[in-house]
C-alpha atoms as a PDB file:
ATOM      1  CA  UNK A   1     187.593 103.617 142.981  1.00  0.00           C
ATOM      2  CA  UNK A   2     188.869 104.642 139.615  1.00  0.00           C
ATOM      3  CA  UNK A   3     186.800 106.367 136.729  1.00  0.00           C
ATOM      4  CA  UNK A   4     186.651 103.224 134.797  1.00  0.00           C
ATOM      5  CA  UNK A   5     185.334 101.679 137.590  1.00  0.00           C
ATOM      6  CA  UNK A   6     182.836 104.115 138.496  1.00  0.00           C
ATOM      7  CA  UNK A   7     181.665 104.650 135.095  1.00  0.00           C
ATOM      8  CA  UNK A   8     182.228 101.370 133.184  1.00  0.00           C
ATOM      9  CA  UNK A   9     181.929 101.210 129.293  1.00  0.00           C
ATOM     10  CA  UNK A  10     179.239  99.045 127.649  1.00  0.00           C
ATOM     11  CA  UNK A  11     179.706  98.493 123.935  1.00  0.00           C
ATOM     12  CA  UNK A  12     176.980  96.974 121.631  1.00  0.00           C
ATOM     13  CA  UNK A  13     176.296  96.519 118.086  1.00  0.00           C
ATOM     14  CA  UNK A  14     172.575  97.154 116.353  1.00  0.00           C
ATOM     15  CA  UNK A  15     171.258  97.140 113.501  1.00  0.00           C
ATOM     16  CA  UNK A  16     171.815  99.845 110.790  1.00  0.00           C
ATOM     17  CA  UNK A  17     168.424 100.868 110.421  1.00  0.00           C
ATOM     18  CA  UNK A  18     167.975 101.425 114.116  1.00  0.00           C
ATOM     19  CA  UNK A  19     171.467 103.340 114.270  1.00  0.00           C
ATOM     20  CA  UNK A  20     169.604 105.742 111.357  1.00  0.00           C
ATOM     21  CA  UNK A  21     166.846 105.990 113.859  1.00  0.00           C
ATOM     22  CA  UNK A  22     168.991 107.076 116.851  1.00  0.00           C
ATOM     23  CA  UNK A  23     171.451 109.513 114.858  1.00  0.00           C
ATOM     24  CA  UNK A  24     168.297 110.988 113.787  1.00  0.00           C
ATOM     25  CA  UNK A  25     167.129 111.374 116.896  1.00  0.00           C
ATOM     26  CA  UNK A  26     170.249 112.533 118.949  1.00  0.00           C
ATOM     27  CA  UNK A  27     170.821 115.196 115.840  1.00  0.00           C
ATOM     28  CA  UNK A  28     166.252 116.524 116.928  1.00  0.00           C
ATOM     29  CA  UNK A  29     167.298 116.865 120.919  1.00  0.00           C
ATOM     30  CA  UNK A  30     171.280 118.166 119.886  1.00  0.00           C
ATOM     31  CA  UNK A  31     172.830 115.964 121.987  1.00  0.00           C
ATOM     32  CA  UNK A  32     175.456 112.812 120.592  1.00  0.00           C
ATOM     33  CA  UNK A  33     174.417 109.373 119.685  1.00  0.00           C
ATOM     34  CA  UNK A  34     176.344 108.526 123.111  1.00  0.00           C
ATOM     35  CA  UNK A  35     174.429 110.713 125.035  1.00  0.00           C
ATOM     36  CA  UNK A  36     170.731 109.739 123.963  1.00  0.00           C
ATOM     37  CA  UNK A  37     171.927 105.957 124.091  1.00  0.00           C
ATOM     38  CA  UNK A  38     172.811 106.604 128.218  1.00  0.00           C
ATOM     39  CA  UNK A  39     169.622 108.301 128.872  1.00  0.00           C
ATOM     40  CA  UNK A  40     167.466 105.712 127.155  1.00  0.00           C
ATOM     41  CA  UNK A  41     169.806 102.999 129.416  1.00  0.00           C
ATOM     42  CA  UNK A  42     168.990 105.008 132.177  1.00  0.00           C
ATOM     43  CA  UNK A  43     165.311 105.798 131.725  1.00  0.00           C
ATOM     44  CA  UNK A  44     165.339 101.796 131.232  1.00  0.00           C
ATOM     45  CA  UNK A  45     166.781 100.753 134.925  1.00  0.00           C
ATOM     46  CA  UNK A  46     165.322 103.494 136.693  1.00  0.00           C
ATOM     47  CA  UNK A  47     161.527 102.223 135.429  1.00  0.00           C
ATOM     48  CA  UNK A  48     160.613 106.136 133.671  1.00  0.00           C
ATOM     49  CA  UNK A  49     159.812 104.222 130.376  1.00  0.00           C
ATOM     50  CA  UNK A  50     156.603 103.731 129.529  1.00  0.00           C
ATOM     51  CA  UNK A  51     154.662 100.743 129.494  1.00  0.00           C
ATOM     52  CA  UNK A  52     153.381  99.180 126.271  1.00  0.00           C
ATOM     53  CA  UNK A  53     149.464  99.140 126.366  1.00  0.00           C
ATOM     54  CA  UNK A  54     147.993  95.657 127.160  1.00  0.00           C
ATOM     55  CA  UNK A  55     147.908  93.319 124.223  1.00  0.00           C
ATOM     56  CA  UNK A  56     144.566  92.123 122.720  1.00  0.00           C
ATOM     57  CA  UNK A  57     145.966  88.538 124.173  1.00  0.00           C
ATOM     58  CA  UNK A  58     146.444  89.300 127.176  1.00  0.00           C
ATOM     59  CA  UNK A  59     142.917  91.333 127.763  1.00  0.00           C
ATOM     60  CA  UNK A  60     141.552  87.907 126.178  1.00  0.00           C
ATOM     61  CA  UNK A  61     143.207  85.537 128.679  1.00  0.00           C
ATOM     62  CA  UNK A  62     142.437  88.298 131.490  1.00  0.00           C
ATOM     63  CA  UNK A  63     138.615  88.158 130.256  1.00  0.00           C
ATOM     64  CA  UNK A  64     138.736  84.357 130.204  1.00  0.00           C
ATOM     65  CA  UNK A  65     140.199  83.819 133.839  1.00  0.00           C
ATOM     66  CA  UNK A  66     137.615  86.390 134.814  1.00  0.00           C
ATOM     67  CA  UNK A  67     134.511  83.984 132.867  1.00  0.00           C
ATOM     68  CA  UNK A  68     136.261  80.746 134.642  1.00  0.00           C
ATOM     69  CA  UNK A  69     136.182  82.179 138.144  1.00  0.00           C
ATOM     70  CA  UNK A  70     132.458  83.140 137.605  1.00  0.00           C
ATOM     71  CA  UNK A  71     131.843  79.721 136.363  1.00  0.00           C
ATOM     72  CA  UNK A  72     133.208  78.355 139.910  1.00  0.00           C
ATOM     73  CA  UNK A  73     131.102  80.636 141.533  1.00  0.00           C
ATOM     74  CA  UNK A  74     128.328  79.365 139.923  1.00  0.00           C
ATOM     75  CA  UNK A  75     128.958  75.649 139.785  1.00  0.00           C
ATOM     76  CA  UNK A  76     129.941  75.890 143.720  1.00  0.00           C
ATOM     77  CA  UNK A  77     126.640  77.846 144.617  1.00  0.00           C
ATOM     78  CA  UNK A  78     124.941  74.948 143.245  1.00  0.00           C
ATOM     79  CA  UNK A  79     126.812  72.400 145.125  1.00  0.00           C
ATOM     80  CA  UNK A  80     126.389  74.109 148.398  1.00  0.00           C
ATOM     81  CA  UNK A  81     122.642  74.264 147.637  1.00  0.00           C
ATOM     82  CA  UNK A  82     122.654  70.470 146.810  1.00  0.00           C
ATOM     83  CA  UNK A  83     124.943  69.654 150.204  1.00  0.00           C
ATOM     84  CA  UNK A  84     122.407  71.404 152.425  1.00  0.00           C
ATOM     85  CA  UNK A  85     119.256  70.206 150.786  1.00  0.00           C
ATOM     86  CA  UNK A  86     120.148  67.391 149.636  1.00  0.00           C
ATOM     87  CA  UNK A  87     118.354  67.985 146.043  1.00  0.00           C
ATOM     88  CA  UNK A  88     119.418  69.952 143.170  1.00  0.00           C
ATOM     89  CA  UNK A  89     118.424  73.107 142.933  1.00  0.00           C
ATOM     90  CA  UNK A  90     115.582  73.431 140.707  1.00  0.00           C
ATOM     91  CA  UNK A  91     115.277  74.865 136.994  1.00  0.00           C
ATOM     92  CA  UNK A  92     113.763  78.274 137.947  1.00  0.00           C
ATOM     93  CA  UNK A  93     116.256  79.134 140.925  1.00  0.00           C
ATOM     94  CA  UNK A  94     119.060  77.612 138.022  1.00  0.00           C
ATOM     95  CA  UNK A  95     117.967  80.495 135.691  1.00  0.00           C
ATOM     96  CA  UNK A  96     117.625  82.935 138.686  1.00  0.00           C
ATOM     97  CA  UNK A  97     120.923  82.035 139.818  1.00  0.00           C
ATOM     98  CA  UNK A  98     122.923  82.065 136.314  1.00  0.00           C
ATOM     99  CA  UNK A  99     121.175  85.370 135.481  1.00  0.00           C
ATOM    100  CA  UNK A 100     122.567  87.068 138.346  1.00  0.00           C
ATOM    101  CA  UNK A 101     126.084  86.369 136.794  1.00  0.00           C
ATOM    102  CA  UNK A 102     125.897  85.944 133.818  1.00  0.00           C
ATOM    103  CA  UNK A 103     123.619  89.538 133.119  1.00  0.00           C
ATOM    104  CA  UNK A 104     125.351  92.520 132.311  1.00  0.00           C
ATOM    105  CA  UNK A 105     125.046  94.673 135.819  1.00  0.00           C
ATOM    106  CA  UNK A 106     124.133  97.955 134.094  1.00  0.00           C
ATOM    107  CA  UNK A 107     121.567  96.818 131.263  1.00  0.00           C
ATOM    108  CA  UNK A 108     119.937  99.849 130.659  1.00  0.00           C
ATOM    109  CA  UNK A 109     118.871  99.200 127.250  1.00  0.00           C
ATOM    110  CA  UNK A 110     115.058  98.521 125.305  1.00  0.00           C
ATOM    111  CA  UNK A 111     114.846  95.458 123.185  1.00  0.00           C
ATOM    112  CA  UNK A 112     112.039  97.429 121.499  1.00  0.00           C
ATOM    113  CA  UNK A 113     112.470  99.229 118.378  1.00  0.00           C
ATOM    114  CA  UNK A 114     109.372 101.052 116.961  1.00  0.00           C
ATOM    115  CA  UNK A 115     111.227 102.951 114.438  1.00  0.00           C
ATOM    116  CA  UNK A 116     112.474  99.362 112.562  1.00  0.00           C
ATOM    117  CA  UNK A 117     109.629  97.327 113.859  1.00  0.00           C
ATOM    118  CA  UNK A 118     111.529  95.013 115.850  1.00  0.00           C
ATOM    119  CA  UNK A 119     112.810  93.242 118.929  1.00  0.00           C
ATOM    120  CA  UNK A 120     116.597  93.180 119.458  1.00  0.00           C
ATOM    121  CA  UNK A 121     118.451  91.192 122.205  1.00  0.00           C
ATOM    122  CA  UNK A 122     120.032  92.971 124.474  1.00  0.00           C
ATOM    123  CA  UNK A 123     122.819  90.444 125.535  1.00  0.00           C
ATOM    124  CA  UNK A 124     123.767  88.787 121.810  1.00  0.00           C
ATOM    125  CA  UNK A 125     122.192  91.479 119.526  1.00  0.00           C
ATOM    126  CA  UNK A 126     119.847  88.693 117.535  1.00  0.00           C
ATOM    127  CA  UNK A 127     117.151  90.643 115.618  1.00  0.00           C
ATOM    128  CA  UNK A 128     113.384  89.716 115.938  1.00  0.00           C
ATOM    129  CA  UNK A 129     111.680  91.858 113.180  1.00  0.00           C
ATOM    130  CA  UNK A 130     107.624  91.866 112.576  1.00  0.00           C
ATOM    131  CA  UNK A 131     105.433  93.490 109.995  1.00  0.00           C
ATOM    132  CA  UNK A 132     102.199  92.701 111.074  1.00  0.00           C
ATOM    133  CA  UNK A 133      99.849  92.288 114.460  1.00  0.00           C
ATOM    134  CA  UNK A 134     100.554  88.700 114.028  1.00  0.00           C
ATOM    135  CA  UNK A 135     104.073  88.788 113.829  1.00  0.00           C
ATOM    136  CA  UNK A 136     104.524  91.140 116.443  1.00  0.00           C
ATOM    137  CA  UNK A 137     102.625  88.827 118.757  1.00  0.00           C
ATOM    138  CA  UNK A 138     104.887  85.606 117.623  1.00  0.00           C
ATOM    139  CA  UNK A 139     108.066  87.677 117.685  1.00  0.00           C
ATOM    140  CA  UNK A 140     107.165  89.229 120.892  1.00  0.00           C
ATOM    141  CA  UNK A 141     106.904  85.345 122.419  1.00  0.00           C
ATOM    142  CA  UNK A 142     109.728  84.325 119.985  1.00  0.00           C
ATOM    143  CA  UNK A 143     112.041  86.889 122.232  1.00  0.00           C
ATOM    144  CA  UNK A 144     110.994  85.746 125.305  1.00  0.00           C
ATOM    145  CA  UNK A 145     111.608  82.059 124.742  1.00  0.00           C
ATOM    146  CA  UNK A 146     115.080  83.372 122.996  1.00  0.00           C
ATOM    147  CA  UNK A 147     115.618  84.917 126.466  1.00  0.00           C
ATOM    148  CA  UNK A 148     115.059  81.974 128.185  1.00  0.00           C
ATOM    149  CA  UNK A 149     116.545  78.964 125.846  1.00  0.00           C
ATOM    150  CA  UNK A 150     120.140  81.377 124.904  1.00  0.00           C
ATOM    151  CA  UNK A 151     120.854  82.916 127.970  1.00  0.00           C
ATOM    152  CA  UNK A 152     119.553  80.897 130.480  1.00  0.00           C
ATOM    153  CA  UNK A 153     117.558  84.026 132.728  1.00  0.00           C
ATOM    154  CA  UNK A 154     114.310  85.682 132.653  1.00  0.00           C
ATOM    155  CA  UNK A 155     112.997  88.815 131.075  1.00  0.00           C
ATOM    156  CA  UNK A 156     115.054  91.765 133.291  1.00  0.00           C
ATOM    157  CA  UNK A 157     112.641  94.637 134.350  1.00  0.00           C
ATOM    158  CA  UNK A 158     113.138  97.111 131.493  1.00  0.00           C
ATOM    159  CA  UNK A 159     111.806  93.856 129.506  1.00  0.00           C
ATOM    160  CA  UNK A 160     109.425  93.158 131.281  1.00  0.00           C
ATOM    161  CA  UNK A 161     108.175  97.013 131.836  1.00  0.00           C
ATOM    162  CA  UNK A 162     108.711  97.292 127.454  1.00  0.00           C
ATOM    163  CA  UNK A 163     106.684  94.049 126.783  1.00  0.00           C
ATOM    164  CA  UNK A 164     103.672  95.084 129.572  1.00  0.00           C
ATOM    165  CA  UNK A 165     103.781  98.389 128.009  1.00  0.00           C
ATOM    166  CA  UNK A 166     103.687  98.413 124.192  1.00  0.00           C
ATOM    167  CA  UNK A 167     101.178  98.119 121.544  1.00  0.00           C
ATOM    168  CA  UNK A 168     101.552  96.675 117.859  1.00  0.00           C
ATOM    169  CA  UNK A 169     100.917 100.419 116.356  1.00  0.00           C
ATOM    170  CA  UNK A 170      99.404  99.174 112.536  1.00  0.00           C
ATOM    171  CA  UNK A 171     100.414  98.685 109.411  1.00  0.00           C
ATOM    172  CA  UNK A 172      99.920 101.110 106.739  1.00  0.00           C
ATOM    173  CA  UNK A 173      97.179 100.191 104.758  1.00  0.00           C
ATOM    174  CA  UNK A 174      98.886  98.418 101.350  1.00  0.00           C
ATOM    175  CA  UNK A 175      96.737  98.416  98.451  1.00  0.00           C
END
């Protein structure tokens, strides 16, 4: 095997800005153009490069296949329940069912915010804001038929232990 053989010669043309680039480059490490250009080659077909970071499209489609295979889930727990009972399953276990995936798993958060005086979705951030013992009441409610009409689930238990618990604390007196 000769040394032309062995060690073939691959020529290329780039562009003048990138040539800048690598010049600059080779001149930082001391090496020649030549040089850097082999090791980059190299680094390249051995796999030492690294990886770009995932694209914002492809976390999106990864995200979407992720939503569609829940969906399936779903839509094929529902058809097993209506192939063994021979009914569809009703609108309570629906929302019991579609809660379970569609809830976030680790929801620790209060919809409750004295401070503001306010209710705040967890799952879609809409803001239910009250001033007085009557609107706390009707917001309160308000919330828990948002709950129920948006996301299709029940109140989880930190809503449920939040709304059992609280009291409308006054209004200052305006006058």
């Amino acid at each position: 095997m000769t040394y032309n053989e062995r060690f073939p010669v691959i020529s290329l043309r780039v562009d003048l800005v990138v040539k800048k680039k690598l010049a600059s480059e080779s001149g930082n490490k001391k090496i020649t153009l030549n040089e850097l250009c082999r090791s980059i080659l190299e680094d390249y077909a051995n796999k030492k490069l690294v990886s770009p970071k995932k694209s914002l499209d492809l976390e999106i489609a990864q995200a979407r296949l992720e939503k569609l295979k829940v969906e399936t889930k779903y839509l094929q727990l529902k058809n097993n329940y209506f192939e063994n009972f021979n009914k569809p399953l009703s609108n309570s276990g629906t929302r019991m069912l579609s809660s379970s995936f569609n809830q976030p798993k680790n929801n620790n958060q209060s919809p409750y915010d004295e401070s503001n005086k306010r209710f705040q979705c967890v799952d879609c951030r809409a803001v239910f804001p009250y001033g007085s013992m009557d609107g706390f009441l009707s917001q309160m409610l308000e919330y828990k038929n948002h709950i129920v009409a948006q996301h299709n689930r029940e109140l989880n238990a930190i809503e449920k232990d939040v709304f059992n618990k609280i009291q409308f604390q006054g209004a200052s007196k305006q006058k």
